[in-house]
N, C-alpha and C. Protein backbone atom coordinates (compact mmCIF):
# COMPACT_ATOMS: atom_id res chain seq x y z
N UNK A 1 -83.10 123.45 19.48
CA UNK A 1 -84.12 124.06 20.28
C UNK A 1 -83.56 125.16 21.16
N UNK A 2 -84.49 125.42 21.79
CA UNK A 2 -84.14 126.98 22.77
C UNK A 2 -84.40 126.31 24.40
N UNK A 3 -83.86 126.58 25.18
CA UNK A 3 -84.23 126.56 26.69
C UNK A 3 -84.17 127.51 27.64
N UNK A 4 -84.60 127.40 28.44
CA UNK A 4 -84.18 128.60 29.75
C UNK A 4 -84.55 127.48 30.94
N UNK A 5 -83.57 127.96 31.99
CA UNK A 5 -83.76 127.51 33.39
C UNK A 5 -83.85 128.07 34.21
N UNK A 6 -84.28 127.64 35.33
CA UNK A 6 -84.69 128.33 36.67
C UNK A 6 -84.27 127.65 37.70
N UNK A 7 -83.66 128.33 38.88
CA UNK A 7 -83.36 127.80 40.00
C UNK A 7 -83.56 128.43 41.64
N UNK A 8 -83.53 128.22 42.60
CA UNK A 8 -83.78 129.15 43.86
C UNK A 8 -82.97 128.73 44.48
N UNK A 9 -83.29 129.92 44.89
CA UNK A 9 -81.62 130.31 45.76
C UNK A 9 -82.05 129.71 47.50
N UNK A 10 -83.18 129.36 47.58
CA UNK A 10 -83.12 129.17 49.21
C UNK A 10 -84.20 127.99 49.11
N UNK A 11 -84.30 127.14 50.21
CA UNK A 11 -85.37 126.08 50.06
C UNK A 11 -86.81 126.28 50.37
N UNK A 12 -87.62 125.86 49.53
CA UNK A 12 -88.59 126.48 49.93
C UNK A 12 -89.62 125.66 50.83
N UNK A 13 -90.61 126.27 51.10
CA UNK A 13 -91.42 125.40 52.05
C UNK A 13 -92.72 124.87 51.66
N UNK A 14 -92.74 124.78 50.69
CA UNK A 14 -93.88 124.50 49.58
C UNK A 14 -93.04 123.95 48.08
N UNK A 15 -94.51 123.08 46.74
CA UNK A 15 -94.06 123.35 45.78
C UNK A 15 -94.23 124.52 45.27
N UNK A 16 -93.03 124.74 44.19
CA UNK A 16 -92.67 125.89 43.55
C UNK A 16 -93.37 125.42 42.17
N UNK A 17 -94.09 126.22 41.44
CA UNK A 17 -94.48 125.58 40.05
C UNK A 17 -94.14 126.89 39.24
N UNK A 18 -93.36 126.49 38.16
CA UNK A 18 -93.15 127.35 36.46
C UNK A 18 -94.17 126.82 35.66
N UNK A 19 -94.74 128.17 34.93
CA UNK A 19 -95.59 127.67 34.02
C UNK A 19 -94.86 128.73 32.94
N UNK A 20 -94.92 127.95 31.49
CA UNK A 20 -94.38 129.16 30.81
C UNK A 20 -95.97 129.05 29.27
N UNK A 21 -96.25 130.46 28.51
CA UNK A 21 -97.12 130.12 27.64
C UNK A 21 -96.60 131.43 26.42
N UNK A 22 -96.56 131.26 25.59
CA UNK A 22 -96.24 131.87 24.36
C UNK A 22 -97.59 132.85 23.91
N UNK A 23 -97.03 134.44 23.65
CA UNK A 23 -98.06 135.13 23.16
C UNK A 23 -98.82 134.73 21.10
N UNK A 24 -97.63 133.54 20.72
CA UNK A 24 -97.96 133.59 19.23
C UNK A 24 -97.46 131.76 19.06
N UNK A 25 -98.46 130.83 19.03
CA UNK A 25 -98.30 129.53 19.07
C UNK A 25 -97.66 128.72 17.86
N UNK A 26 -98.55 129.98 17.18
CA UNK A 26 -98.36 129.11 15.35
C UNK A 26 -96.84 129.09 15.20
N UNK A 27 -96.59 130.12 15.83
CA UNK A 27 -94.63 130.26 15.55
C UNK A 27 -93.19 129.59 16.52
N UNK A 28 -93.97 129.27 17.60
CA UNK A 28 -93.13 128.51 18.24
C UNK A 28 -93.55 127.63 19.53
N UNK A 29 -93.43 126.46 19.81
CA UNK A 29 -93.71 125.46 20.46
C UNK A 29 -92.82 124.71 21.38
N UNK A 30 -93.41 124.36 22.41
CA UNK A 30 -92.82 123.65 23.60
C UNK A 30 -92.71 122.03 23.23
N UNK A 31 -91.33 121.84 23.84
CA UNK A 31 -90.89 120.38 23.40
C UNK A 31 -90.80 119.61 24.64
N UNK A 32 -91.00 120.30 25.18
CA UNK A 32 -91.17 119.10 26.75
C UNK A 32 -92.50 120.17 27.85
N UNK A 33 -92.23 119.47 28.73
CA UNK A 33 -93.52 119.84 29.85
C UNK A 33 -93.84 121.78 29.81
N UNK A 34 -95.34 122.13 29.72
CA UNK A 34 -95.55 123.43 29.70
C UNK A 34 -95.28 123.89 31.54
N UNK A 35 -95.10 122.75 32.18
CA UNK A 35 -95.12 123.27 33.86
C UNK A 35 -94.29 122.48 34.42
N UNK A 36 -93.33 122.76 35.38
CA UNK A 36 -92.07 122.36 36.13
C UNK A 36 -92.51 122.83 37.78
N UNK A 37 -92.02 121.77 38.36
CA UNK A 37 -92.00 122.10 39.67
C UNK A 37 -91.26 121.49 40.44
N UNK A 38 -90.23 122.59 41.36
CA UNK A 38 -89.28 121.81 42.29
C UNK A 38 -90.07 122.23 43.37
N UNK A 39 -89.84 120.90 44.18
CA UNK A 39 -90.17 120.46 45.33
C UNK A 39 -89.29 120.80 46.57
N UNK A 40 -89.92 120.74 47.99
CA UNK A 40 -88.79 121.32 48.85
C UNK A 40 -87.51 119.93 49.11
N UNK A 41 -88.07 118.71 49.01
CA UNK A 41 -87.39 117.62 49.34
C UNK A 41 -86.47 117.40 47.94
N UNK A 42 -86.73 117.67 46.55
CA UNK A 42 -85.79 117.66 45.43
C UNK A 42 -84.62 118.85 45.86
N UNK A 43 -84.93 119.90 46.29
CA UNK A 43 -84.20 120.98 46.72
C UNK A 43 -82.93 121.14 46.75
N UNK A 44 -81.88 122.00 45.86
CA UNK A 44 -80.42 121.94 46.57
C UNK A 44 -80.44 123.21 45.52
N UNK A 45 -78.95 123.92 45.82
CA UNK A 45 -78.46 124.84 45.69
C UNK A 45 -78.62 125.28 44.14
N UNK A 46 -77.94 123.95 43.67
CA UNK A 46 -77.83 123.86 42.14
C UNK A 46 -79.13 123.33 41.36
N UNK A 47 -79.84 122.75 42.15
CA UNK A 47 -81.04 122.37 41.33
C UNK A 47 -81.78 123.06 40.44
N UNK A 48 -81.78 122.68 39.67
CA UNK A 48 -82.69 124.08 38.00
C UNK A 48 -83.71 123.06 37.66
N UNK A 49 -84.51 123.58 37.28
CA UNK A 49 -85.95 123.31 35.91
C UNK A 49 -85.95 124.09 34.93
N UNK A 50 -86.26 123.68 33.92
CA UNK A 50 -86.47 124.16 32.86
C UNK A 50 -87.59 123.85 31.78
N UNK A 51 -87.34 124.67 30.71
CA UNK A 51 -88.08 124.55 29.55
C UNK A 51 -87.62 124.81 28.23
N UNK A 52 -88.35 123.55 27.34
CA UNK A 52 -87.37 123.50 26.04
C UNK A 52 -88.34 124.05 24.98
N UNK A 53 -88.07 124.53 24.29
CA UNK A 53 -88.62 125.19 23.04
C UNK A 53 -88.38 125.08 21.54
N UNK A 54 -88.82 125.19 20.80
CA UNK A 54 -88.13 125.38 19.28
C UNK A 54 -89.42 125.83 18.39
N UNK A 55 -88.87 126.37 17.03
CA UNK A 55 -89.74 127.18 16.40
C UNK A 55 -90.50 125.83 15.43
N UNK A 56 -91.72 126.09 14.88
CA UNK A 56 -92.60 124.64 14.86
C UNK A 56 -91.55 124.40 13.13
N UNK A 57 -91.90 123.41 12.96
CA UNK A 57 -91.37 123.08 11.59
C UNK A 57 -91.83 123.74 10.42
N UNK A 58 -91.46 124.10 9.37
CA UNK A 58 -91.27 124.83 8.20
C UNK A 58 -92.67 125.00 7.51
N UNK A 59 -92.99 125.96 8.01
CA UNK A 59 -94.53 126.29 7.31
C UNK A 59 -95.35 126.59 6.23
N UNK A 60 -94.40 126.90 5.28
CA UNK A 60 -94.62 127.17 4.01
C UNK A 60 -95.56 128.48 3.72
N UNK A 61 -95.35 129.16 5.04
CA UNK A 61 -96.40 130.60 5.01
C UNK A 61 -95.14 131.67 4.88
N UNK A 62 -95.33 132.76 4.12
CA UNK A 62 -94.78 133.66 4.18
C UNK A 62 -95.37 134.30 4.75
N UNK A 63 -94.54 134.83 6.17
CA UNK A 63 -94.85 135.85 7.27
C UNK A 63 -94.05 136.67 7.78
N UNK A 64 -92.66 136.38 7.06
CA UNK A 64 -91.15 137.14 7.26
C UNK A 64 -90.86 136.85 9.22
N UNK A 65 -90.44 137.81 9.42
CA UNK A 65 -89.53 137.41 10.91
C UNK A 65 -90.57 137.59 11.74
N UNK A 66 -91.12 136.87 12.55
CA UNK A 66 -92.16 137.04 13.81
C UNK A 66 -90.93 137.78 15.23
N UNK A 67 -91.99 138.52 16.16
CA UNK A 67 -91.34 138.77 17.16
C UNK A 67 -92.06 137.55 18.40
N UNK A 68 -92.00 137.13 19.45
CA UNK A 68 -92.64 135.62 20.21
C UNK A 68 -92.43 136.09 21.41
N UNK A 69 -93.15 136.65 22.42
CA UNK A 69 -93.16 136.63 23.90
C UNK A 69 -93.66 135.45 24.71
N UNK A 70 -92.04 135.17 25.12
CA UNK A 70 -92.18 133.69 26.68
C UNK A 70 -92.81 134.64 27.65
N UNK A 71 -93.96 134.17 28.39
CA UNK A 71 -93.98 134.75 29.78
C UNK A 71 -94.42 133.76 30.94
N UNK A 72 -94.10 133.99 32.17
CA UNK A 72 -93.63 133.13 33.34
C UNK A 72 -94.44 133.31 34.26
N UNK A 73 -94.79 132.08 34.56
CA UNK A 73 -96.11 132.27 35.92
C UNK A 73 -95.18 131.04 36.75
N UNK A 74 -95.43 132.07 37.84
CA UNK A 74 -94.90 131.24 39.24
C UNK A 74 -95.80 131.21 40.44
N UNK A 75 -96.04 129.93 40.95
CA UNK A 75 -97.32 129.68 42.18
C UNK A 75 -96.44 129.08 43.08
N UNK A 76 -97.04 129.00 44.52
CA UNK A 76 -96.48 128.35 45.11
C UNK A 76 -97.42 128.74 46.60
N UNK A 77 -97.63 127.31 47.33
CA UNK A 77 -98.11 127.77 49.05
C UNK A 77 -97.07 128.51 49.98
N UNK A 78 -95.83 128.54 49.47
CA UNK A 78 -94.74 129.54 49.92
C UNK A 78 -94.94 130.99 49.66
N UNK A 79 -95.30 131.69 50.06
CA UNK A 79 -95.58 133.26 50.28
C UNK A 79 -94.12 133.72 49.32
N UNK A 80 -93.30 133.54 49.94
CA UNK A 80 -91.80 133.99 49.52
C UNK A 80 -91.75 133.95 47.83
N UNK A 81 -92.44 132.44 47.53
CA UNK A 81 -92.30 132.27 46.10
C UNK A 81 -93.52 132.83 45.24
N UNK A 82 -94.38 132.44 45.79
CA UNK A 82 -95.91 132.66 45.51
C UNK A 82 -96.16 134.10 44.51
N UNK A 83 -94.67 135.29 45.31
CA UNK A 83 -95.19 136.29 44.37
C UNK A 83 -93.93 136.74 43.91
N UNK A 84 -93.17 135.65 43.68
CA UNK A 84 -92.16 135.87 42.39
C UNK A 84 -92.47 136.18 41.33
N UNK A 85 -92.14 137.41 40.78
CA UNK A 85 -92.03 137.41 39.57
C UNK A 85 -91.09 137.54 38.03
N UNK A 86 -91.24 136.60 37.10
CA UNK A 86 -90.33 136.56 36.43
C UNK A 86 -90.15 137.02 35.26
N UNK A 87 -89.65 138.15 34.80
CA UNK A 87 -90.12 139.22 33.49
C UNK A 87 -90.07 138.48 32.31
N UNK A 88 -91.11 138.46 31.48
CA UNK A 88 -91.56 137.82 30.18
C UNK A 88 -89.89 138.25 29.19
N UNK A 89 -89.76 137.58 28.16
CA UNK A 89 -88.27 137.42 26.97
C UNK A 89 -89.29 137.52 25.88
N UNK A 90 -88.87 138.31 25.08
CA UNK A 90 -89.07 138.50 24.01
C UNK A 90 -88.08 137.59 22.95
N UNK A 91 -88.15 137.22 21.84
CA UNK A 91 -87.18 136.30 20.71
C UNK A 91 -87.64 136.68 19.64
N UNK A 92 -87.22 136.35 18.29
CA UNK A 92 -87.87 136.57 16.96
C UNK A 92 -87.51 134.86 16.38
N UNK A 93 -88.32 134.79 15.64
CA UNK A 93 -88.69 133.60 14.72
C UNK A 93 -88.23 134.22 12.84
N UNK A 94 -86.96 133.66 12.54
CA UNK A 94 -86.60 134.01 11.15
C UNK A 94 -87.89 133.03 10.48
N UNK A 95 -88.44 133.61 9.40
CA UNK A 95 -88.94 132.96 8.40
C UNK A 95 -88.11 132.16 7.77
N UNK A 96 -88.25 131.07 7.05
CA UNK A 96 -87.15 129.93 6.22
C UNK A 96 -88.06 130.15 4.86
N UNK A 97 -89.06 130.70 4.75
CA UNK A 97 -89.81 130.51 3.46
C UNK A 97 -89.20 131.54 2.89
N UNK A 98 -89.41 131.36 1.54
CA UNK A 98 -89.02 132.75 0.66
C UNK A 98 -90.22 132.73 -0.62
N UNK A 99 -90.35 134.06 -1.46
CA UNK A 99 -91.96 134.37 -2.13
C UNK A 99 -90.75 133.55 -3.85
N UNK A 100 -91.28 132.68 -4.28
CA UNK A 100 -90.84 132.20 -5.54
C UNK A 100 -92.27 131.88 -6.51
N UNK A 101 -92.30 131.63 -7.54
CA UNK A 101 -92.63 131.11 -8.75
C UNK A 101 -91.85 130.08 -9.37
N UNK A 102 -92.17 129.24 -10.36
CA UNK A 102 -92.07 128.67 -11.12
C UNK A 102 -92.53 128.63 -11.97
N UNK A 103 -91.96 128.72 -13.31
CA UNK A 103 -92.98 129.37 -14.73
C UNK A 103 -92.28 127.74 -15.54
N UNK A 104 -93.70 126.95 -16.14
CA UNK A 104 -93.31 125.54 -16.58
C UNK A 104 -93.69 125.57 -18.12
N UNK A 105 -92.72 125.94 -19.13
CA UNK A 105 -93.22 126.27 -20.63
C UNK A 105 -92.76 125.09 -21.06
N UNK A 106 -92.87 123.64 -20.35
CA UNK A 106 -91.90 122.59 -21.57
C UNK A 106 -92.63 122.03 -22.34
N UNK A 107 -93.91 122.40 -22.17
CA UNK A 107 -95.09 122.14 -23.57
C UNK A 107 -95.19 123.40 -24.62
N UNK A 108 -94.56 124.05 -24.57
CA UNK A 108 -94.23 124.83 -25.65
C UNK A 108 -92.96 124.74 -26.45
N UNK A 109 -92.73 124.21 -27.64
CA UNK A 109 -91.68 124.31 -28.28
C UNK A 109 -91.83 125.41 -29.11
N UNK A 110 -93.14 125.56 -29.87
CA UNK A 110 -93.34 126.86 -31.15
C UNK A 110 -94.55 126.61 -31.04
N UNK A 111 -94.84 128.08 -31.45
CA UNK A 111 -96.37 128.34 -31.44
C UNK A 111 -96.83 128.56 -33.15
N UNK A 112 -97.71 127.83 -33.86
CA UNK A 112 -98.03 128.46 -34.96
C UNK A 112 -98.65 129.21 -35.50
N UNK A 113 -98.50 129.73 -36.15
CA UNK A 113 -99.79 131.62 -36.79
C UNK A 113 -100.76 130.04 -37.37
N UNK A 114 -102.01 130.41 -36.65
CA UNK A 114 -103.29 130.23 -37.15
C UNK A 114 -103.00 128.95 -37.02
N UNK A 115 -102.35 128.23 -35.86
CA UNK A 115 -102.70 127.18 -35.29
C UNK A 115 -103.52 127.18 -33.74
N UNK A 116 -103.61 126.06 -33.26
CA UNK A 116 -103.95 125.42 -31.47
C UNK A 116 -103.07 126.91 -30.83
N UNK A 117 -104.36 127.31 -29.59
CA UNK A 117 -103.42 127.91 -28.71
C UNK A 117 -102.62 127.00 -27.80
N UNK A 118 -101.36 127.35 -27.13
CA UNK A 118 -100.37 126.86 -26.52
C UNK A 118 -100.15 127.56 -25.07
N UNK A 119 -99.97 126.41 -24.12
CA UNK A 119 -100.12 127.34 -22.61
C UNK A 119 -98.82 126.93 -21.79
N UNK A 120 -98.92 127.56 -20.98
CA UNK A 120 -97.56 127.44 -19.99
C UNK A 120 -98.69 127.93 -18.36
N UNK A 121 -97.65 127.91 -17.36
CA UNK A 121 -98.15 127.37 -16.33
C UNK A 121 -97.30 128.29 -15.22
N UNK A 122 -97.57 128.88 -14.24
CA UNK A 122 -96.71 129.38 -13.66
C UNK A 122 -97.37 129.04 -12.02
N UNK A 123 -96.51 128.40 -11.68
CA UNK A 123 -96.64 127.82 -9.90
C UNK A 123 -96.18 128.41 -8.87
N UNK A 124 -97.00 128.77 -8.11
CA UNK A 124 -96.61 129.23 -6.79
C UNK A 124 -95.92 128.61 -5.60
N UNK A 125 -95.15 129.51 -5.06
CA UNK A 125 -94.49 128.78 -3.91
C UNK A 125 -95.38 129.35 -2.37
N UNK A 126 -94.39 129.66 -1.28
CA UNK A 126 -95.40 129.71 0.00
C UNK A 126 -96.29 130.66 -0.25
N UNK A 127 -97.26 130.42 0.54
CA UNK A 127 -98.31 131.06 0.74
C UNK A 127 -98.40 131.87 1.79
N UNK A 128 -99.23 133.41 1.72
CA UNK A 128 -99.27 134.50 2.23
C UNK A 128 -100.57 135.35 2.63
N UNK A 129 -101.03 135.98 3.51
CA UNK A 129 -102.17 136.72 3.29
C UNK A 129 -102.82 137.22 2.36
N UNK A 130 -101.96 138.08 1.43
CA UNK A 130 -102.08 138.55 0.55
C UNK A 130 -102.30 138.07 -0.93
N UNK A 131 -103.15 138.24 -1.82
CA UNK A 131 -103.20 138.09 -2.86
C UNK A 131 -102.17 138.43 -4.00
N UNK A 132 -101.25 137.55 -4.81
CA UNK A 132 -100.55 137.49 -5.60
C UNK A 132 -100.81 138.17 -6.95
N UNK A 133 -100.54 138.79 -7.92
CA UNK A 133 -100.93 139.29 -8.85
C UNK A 133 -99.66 138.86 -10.12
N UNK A 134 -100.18 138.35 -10.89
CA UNK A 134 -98.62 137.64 -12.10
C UNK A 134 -99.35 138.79 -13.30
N UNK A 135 -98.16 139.09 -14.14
CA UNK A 135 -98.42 140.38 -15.18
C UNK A 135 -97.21 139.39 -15.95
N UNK A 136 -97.91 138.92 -17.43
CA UNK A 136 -96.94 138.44 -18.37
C UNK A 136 -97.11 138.69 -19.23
N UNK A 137 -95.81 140.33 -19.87
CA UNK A 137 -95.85 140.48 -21.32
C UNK A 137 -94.83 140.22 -22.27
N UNK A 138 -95.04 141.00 -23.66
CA UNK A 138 -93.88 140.58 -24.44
C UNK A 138 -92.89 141.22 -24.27
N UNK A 139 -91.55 141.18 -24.14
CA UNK A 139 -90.23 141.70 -23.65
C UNK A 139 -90.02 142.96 -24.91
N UNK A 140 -90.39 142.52 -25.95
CA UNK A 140 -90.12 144.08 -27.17
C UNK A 140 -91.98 143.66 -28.36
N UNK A 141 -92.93 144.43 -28.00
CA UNK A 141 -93.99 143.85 -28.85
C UNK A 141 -94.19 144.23 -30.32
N UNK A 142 -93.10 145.44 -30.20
CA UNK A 142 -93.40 145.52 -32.00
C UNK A 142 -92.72 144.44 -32.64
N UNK A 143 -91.72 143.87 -32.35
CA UNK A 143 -90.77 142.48 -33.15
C UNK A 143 -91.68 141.68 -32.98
N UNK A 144 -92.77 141.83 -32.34
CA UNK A 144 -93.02 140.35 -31.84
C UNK A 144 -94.90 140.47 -31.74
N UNK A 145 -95.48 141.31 -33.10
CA UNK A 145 -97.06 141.29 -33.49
C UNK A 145 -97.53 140.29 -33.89
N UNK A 146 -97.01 139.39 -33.83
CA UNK A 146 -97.46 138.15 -34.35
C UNK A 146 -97.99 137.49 -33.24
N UNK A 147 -97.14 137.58 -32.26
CA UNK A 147 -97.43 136.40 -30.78
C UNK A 147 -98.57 137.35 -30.48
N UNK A 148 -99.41 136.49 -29.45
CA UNK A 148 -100.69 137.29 -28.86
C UNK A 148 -101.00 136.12 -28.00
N UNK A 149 -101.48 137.00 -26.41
CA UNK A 149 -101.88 136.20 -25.99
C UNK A 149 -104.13 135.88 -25.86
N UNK A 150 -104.15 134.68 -25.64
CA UNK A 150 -105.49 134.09 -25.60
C UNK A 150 -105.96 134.36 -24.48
N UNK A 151 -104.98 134.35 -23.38
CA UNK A 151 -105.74 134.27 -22.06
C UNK A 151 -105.78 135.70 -21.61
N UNK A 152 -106.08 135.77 -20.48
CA UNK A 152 -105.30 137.40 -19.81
C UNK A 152 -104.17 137.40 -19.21
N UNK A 153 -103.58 138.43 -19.30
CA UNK A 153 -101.96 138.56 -19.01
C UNK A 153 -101.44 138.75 -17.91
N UNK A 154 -102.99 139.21 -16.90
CA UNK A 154 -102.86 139.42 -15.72
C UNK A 154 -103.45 138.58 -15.39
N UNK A 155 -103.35 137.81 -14.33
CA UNK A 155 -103.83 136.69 -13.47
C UNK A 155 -103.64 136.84 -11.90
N UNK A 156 -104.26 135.94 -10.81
CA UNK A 156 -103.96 136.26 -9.69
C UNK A 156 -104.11 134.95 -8.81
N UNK A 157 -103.35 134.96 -7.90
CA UNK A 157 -103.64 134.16 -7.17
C UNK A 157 -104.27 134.32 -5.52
N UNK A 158 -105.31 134.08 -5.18
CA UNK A 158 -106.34 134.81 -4.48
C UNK A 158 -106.23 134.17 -3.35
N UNK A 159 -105.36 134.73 -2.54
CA UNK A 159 -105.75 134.45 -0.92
C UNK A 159 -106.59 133.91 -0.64
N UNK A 160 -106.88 132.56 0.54
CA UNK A 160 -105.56 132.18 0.81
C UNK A 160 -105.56 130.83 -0.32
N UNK A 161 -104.31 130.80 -0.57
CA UNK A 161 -103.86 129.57 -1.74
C UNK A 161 -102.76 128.78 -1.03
N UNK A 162 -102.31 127.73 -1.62
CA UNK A 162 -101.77 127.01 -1.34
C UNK A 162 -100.47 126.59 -2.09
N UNK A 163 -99.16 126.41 -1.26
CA UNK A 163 -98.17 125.85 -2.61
C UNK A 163 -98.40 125.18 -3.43
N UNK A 164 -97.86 125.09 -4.50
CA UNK A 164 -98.50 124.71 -6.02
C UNK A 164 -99.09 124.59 -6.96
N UNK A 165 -100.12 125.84 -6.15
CA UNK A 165 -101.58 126.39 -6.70
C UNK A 165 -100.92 126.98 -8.11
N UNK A 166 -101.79 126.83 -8.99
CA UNK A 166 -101.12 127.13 -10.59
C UNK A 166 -102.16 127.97 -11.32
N UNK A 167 -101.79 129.00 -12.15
CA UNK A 167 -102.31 129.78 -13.06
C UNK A 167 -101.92 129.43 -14.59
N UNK A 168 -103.11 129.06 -15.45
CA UNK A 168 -102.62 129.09 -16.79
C UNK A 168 -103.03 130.29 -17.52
N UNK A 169 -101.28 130.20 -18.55
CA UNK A 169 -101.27 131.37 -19.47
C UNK A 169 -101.60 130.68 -20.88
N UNK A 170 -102.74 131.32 -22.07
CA UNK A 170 -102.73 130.91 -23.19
C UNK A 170 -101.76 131.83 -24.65
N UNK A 171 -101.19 131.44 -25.16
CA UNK A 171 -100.71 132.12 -26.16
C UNK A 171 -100.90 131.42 -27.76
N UNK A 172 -100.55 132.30 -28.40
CA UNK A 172 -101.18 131.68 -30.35
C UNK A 172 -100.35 132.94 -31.06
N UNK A 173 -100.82 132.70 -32.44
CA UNK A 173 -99.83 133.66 -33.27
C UNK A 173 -101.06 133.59 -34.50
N UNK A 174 -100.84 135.13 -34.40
CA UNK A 174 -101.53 135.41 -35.64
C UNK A 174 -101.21 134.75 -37.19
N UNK A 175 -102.39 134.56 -37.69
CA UNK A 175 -101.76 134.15 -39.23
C UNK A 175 -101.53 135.41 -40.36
N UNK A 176 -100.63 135.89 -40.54
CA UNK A 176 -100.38 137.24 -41.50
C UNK A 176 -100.13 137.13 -42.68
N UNK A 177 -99.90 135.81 -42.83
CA UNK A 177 -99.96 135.08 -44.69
C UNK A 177 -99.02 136.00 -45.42
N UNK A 178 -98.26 136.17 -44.57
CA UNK A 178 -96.73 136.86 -45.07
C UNK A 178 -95.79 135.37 -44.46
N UNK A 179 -94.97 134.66 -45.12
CA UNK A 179 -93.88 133.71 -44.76
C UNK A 179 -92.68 134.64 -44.22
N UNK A 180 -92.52 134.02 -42.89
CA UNK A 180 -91.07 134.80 -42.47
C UNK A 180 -90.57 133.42 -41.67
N UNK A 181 -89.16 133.80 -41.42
CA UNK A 181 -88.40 132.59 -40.27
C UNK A 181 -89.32 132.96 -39.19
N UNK A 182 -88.78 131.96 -38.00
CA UNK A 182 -89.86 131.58 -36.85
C UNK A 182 -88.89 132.76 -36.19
N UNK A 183 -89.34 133.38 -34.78
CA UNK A 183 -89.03 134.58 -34.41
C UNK A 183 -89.12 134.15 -33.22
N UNK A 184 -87.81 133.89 -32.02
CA UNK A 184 -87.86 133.82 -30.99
C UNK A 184 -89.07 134.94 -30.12
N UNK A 185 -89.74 134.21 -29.29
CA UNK A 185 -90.70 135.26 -28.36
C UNK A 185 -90.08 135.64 -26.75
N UNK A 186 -89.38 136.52 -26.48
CA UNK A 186 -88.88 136.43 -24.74
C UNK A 186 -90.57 137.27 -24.55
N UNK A 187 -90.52 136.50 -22.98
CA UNK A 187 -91.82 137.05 -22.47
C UNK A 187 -91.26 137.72 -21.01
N UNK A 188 -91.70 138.58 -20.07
CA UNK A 188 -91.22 139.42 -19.02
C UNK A 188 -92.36 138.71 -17.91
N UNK A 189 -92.16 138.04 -16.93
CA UNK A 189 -93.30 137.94 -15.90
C UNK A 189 -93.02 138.96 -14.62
N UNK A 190 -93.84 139.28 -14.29
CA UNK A 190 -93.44 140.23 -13.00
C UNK A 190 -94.34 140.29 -12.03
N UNK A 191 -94.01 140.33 -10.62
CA UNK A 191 -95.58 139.59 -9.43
C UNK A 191 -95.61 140.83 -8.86
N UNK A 192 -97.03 141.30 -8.66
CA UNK A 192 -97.27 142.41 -8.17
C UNK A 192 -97.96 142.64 -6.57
């Protein structure tokens, strides 16, 4: 976690209260009390309050690096303290998510000319504002006029979605009633 402390330098004649509140919540959160207050009878030289912080647990949103403004409110029936002021900290919040896929073909071994179409599956990882766009073609298509796909090649995944949200791809093979060996198919996916 993160902290900061506070302390005064002279005793005061009133309570002193810290309040601290975050300009962006979703990204980082208080782990102990949002308000601290030393008292004139707790009082000594060295005495500090503080506040603990840390960024919330792993969100599975892609939002890349946030910037997070702490800012500081100080009250007090002490005049002296009453109009302390304590300049807001800026921090950044690293993202831990990263933009992945998963493409799941283990129900495809071979596809036959003028058989069942055959599908594969491609899964999303975190989720983002933005709408995803998957483009899957054939890596060289003149070697490879036989394969065709059933479904569309473009697909999308439409804001807002969720990890594991899945798109199916259909594919088949023409029947050309020409006999040839079976013909490896590489396919190219690419997210737009």
């Amino acid at each position: 976690g993160i902290g900061t402390t506070f302390s005064l330098t002279s005793k005061p004649r009133a309570d002193v209260t810290f309040a601290l509140t975050f300009d962006d919540s979703s990204e980082v959160a208080l782990t102990g009390a949002a308000s601290v207050i030393i008292t004139p009878a707790a009082w000594t030289p060295s005495h500090t309050v503080g506040f603990s912080f840390a960024p919330l647990t792993d969100s599975n949103y892609l939002d890349g690096t946030q910037t997070v403004t702490a800012s500081y409110a100080v009250t007090s029936a002490d005049p002296v303290y009453d109009t302390w002021v304590i300049p807001s900290e800026s921090f950044t919040v690293d993202d831990s998510d990263v933009p992945s896929i998963t493409v799941s073909v283990a129900n495809i071994t071979s596809v036959t000319e003028g058989g069942s179409d055959e599908t594969f599956t491609i899964t999303i990882g975190p989720h983002c504002d933005d709408d995803v766009v998957i483009d899957v073609y054939k890596a060289d298509d003149e070697a490879h006029n036989r394969f065709v796909f059933t479904s569309a090649t473009s697909l999308t995944f439409t804001a807002p979605f969720s990890p594991g949200d899945q798109l199916t791809f259909s594919v088949n093979a023409v029947d050309d009633v020409i006999d040839q060996e079976q013909d490896p198919v590489n396919l190219n996916i690419t997210i737009v």
